[in-house]
C-alpha atoms as a PDB file:
ATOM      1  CA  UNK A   1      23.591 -23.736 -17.889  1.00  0.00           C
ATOM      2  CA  UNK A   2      25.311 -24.361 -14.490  1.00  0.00           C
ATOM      3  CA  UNK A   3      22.322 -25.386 -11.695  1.00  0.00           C
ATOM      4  CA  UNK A   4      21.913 -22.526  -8.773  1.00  0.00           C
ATOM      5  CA  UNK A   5      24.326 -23.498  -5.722  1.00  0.00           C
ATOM      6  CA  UNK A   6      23.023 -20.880  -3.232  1.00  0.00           C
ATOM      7  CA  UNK A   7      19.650 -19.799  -2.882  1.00  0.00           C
ATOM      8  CA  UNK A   8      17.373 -18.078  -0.443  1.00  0.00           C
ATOM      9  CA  UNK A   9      14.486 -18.474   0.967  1.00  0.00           C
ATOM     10  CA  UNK A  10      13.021 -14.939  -0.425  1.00  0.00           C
ATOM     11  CA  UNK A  11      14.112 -16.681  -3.857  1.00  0.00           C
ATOM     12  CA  UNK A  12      11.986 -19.576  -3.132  1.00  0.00           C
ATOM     13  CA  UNK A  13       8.980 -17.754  -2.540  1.00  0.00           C
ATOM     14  CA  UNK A  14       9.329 -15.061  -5.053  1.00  0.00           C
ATOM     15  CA  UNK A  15       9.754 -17.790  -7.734  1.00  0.00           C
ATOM     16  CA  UNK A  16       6.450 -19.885  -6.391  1.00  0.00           C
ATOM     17  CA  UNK A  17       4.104 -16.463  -6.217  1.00  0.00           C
ATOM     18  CA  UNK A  18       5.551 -15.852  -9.839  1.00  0.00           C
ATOM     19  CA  UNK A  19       4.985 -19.448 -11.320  1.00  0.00           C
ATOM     20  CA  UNK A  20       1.336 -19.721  -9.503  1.00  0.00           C
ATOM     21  CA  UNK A  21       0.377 -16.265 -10.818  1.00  0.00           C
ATOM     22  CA  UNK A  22       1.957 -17.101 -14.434  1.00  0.00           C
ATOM     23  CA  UNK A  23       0.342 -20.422 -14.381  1.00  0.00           C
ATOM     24  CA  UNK A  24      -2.855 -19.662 -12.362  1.00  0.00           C
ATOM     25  CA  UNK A  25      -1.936 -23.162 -10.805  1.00  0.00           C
ATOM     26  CA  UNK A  26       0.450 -24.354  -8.172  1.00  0.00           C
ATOM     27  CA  UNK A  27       3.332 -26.047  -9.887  1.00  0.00           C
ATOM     28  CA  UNK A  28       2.817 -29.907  -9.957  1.00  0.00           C
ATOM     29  CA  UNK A  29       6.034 -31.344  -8.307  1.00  0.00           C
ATOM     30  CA  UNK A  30       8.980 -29.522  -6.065  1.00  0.00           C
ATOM     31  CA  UNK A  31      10.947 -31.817  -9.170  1.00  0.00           C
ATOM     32  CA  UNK A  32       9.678 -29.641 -12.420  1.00  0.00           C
ATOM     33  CA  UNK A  33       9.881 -26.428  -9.383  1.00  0.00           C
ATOM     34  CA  UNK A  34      13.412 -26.468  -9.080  1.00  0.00           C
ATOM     35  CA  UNK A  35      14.059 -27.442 -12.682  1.00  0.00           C
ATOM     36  CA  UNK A  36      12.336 -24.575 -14.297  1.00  0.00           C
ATOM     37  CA  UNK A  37      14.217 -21.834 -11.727  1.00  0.00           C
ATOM     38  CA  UNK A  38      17.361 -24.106 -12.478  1.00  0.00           C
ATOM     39  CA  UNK A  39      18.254 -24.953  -8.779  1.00  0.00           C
ATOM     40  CA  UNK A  40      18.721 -28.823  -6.707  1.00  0.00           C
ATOM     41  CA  UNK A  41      15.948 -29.916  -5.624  1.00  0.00           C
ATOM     42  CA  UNK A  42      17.420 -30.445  -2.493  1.00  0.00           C
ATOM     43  CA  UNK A  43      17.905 -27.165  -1.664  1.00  0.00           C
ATOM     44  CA  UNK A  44      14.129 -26.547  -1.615  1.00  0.00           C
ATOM     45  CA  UNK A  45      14.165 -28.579   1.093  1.00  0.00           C
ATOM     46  CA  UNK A  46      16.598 -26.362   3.060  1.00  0.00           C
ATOM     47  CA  UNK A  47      13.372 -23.993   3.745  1.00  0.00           C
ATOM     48  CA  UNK A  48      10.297 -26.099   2.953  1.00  0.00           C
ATOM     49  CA  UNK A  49       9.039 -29.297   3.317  1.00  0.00           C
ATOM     50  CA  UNK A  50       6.337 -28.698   0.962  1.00  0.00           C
ATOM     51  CA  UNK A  51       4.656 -26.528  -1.166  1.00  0.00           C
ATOM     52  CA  UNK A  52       1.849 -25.997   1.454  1.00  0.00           C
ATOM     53  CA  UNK A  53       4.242 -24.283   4.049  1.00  0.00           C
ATOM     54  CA  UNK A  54       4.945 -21.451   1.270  1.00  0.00           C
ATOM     55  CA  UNK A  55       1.708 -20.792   1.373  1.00  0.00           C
ATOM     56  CA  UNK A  56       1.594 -20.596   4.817  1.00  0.00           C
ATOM     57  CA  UNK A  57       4.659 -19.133   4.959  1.00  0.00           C
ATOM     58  CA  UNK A  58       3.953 -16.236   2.625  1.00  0.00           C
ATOM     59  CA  UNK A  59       0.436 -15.056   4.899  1.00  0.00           C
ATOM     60  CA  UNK A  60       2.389 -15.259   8.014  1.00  0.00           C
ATOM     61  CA  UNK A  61       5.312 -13.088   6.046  1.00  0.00           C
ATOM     62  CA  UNK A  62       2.277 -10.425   5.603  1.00  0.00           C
ATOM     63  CA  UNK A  63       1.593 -10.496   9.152  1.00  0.00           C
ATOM     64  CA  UNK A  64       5.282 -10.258  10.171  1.00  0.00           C
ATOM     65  CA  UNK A  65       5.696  -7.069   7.162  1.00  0.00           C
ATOM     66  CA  UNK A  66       3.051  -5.228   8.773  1.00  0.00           C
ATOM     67  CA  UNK A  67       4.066  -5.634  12.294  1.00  0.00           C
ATOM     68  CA  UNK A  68       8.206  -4.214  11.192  1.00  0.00           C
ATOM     69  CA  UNK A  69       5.897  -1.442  10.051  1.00  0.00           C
ATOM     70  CA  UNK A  70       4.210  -0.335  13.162  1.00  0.00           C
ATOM     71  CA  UNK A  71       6.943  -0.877  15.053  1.00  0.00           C
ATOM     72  CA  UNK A  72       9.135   1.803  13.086  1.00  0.00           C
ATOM     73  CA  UNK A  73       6.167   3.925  13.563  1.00  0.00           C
ATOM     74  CA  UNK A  74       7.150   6.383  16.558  1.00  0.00           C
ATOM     75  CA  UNK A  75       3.009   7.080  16.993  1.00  0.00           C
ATOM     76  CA  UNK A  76       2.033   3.862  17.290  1.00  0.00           C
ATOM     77  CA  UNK A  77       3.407   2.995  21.054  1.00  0.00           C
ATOM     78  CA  UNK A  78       1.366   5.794  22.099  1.00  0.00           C
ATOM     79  CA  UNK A  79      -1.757   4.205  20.834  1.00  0.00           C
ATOM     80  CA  UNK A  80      -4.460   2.616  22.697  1.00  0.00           C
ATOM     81  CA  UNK A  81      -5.738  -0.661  21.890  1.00  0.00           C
ATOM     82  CA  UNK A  82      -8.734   0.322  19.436  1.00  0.00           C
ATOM     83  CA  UNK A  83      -6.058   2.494  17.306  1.00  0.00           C
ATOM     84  CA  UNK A  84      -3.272   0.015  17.306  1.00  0.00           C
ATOM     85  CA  UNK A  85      -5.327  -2.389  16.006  1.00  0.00           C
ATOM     86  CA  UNK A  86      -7.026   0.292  13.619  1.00  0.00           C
ATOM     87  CA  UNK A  87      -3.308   0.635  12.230  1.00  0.00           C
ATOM     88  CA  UNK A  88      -2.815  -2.790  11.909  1.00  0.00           C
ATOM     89  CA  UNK A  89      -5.781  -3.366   9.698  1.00  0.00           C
ATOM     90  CA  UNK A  90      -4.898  -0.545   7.206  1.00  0.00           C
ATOM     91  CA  UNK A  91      -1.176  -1.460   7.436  1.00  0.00           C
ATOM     92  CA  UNK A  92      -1.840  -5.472   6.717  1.00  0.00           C
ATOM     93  CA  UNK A  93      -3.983  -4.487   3.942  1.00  0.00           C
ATOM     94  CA  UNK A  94      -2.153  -2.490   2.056  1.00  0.00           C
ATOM     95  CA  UNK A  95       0.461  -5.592   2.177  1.00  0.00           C
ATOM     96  CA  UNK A  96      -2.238  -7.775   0.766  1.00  0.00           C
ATOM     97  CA  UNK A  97      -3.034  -5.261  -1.456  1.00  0.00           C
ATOM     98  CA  UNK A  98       0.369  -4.827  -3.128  1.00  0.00           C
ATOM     99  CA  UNK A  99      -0.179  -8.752  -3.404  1.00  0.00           C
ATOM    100  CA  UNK A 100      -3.717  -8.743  -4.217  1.00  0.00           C
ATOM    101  CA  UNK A 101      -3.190 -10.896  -7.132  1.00  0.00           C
ATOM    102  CA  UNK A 102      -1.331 -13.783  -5.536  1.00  0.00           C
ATOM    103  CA  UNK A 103      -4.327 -13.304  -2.280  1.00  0.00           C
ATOM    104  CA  UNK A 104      -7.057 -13.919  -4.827  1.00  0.00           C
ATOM    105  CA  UNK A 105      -5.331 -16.688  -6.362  1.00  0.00           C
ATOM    106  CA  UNK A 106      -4.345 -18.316  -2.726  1.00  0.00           C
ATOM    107  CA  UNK A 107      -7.723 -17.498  -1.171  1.00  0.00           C
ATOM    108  CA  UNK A 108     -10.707 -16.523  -3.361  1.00  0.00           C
ATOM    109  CA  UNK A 109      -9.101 -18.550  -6.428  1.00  0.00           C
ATOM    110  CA  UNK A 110      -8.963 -22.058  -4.695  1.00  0.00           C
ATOM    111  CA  UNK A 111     -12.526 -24.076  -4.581  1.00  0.00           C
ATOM    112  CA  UNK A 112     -11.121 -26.042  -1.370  1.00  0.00           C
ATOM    113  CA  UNK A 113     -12.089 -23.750   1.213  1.00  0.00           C
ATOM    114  CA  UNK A 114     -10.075 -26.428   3.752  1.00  0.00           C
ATOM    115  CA  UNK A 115      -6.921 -25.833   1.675  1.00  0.00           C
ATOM    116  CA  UNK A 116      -7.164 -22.296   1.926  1.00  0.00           C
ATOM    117  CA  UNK A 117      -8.061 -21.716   5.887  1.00  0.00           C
ATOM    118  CA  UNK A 118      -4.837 -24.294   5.928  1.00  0.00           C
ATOM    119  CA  UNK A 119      -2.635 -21.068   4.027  1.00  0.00           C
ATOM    120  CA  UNK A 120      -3.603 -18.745   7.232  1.00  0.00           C
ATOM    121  CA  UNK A 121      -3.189 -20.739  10.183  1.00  0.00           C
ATOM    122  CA  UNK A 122       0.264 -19.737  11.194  1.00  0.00           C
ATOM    123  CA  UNK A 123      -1.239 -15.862   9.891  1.00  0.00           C
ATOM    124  CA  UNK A 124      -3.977 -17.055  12.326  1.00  0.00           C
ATOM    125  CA  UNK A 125      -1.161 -17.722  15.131  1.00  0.00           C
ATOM    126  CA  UNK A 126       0.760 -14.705  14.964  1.00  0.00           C
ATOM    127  CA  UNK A 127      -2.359 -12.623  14.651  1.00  0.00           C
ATOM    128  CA  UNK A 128      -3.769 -14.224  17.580  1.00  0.00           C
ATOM    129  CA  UNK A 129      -0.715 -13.380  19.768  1.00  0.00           C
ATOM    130  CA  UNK A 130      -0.826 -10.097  18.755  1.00  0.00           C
ATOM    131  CA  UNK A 131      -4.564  -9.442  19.882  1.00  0.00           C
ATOM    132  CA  UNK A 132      -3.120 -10.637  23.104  1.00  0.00           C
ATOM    133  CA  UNK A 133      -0.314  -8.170  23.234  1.00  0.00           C
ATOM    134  CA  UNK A 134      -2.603  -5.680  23.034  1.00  0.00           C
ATOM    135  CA  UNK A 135      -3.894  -5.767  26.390  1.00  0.00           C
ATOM    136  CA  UNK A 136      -7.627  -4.753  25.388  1.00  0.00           C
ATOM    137  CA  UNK A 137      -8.976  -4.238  28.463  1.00  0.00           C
ATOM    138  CA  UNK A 138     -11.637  -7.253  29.925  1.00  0.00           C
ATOM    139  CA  UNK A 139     -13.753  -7.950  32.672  1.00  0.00           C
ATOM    140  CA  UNK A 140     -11.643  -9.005  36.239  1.00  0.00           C
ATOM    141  CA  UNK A 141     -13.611 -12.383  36.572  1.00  0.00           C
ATOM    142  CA  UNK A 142     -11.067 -12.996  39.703  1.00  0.00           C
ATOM    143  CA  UNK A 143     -11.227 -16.973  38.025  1.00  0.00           C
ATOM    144  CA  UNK A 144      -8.178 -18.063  36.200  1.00  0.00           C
ATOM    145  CA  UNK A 145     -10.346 -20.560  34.159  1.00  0.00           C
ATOM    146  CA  UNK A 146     -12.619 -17.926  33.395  1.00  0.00           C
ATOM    147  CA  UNK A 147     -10.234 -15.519  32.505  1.00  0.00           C
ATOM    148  CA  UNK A 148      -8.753 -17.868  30.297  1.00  0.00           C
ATOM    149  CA  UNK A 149     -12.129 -18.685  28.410  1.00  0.00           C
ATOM    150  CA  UNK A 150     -12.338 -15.190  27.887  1.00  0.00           C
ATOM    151  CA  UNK A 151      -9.299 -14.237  26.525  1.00  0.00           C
ATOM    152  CA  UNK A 152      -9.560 -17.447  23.960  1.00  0.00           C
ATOM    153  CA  UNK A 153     -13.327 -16.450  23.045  1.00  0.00           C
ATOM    154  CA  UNK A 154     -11.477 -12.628  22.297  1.00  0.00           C
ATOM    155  CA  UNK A 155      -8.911 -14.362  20.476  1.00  0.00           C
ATOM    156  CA  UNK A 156     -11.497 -15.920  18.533  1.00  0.00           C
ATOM    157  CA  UNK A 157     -13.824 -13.480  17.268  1.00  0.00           C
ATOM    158  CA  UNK A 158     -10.756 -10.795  16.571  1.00  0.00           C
ATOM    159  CA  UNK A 159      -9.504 -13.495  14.244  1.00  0.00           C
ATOM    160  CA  UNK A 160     -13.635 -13.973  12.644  1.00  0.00           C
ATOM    161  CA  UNK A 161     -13.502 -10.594  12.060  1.00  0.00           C
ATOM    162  CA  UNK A 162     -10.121 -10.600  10.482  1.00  0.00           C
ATOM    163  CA  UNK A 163     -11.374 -13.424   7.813  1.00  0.00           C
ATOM    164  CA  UNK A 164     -14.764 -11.218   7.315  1.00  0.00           C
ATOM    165  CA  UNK A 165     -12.669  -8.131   6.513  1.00  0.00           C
ATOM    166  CA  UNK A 166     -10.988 -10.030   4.106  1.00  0.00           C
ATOM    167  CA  UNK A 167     -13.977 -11.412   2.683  1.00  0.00           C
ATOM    168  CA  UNK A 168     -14.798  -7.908   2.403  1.00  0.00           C
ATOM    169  CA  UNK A 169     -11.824  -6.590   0.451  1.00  0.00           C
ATOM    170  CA  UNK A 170     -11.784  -9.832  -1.717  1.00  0.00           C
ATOM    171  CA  UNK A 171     -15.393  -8.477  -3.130  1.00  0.00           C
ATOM    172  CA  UNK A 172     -14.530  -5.019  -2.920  1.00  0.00           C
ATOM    173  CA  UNK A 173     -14.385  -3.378  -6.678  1.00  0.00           C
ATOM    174  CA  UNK A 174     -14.788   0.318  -5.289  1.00  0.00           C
ATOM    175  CA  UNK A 175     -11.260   2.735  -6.254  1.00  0.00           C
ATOM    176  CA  UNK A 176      -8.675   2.335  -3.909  1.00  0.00           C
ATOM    177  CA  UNK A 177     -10.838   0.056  -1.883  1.00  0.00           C
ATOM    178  CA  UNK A 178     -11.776   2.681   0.094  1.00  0.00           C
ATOM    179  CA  UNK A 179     -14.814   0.633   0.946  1.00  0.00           C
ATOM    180  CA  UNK A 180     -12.618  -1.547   2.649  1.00  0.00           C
ATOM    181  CA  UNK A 181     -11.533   1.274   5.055  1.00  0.00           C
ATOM    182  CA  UNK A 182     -15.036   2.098   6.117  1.00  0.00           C
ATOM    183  CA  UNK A 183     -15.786  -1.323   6.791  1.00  0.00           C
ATOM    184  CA  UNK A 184     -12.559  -1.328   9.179  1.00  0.00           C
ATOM    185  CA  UNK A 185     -12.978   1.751  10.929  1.00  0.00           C
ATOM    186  CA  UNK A 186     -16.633   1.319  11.274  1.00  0.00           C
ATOM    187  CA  UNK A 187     -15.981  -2.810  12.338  1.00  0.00           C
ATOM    188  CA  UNK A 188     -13.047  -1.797  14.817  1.00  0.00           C
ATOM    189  CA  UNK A 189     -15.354   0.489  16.387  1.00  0.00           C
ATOM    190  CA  UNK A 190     -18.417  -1.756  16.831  1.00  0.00           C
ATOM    191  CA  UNK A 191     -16.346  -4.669  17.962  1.00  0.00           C
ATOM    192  CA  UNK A 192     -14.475  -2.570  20.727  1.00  0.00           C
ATOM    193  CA  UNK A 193     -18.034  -0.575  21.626  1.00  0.00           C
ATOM    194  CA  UNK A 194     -19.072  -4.391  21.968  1.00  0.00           C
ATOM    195  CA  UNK A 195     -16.276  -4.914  24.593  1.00  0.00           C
ATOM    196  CA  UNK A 196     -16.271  -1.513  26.190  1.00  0.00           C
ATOM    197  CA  UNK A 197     -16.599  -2.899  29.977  1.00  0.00           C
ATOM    198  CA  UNK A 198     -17.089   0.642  31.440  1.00  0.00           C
ATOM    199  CA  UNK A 199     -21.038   0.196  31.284  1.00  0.00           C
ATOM    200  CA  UNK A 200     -21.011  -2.910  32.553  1.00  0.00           C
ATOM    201  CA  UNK A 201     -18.467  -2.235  35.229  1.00  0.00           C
ATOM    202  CA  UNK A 202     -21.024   0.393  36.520  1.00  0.00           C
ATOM    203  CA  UNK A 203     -23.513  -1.985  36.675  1.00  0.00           C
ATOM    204  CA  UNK A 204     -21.704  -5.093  38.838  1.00  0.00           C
ATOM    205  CA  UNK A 205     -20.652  -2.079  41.000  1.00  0.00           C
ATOM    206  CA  UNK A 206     -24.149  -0.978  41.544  1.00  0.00           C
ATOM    207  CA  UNK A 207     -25.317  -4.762  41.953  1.00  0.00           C
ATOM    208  CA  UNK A 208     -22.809  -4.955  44.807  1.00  0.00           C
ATOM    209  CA  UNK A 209     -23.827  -2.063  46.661  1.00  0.00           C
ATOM    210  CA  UNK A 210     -27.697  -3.480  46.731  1.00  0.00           C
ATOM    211  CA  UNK A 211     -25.897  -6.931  47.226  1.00  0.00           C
ATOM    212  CA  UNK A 212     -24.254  -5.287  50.455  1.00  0.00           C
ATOM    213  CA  UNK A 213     -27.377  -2.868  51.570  1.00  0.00           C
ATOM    214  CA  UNK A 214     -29.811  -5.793  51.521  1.00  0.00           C
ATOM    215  CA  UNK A 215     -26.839  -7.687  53.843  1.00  0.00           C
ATOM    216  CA  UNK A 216     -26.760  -4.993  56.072  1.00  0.00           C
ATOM    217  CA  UNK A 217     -30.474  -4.230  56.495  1.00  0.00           C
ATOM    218  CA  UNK A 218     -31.151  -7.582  57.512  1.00  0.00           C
END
């Protein structure tokens, strides 16, 4: 049989979450790869340089799925911060969901816990940006430094979150894993009540008043 002259990069990745769930193993060379989905080796490297950036590849390709989604959503524009995010969360996972099988394997499956935080760091890029687009409203520190260190330590715990909801939904075994929506709405609104500056702006208001009474009494 003639060898594959065109493929795509959709057939690359469709062929490696097929042979990993089929084999419940990565395959063992990009050589035996293209020879058992009868294609040039070569042209593998056309969209990978490695096995690794599928897996990376195919995360971030969850991320990017979920986002198309929203954005053909006409509600979600109108959303504040707390329910765009809320959206995301049930939108990404019901992408890992109709993947669950290849997640487990990728994630849960693999005993080198290095290897698979290496599968999410461009998923850990994109989401990252995203928290930033969102615009949750912070503290005015009036520092750029500070400012800076904030937004990083936000960026930070939205994506700690992220990897303990999915901790969550790896070990969830209730139908529908309608667990895992509890544990989002209810984890969405602590994190955001955690944020909520409103309080807290009330308070450095009222320490400046007594800040500027004391000044003018004396």
């Amino acid at each position: 049989m003639a060898k594959k002259k065109k493929i795509t990069q959709n057939d690359i990745t469709s062929w490696y979450m097929d042979y990993v769930l089929n084999h419940n193993k990565n395959p063992s060379s990009v050589y035996s790869f293209a020879k058992e989905n009868n294609f040039e080796e070569s042209l593998f490297y056309n969209y990978y340089g490695s096995f690794e950036a599928i897996e990376k590849g195919i995360f971030k390709a969850f991320f990017n799925n979920t986002v198309t989604l929203l954005k053909n959503s006409e509600d979600y524009e109108e959303f504040d911060s707390r329910n765009k995010l809320l959206s995301f969360y049930y939108t990404f996972f019901e992408n890992l969901t109709a993947n669950r099988s290849y997640v487990v394997h990728a994630i849960a499956g693999n005993k080198n816990q290095l290897k698979s935080m290496t599968a999410l760091t461009e998923l850990k890029k994109s989401f990252s940006e995203y928290i930033e687009n969102l615009n949750i409203q912070t503290i005015d520190l009036k520092q750029e430094s500070l400012e800076k260190l904030q937004l990083r330590s936000l960026k930070e715990s939205a994506w700690l979150q992220l990897l303990v909801t999915m901790k969550f939904w790896l070990d969830d075994t209730s139908s529908s894993f309608e667990k895992t929506d509890i544990f989002i709405e209810k984890s969405v609104k602590a994190s955001f009540d955690l944020i909520d500056i409103t309080p807290l702006k009330s308070i450095i208001d009222f320490g400046k008043f007594l800040f500027k009474e004391k000044i003018h009494n004396n």
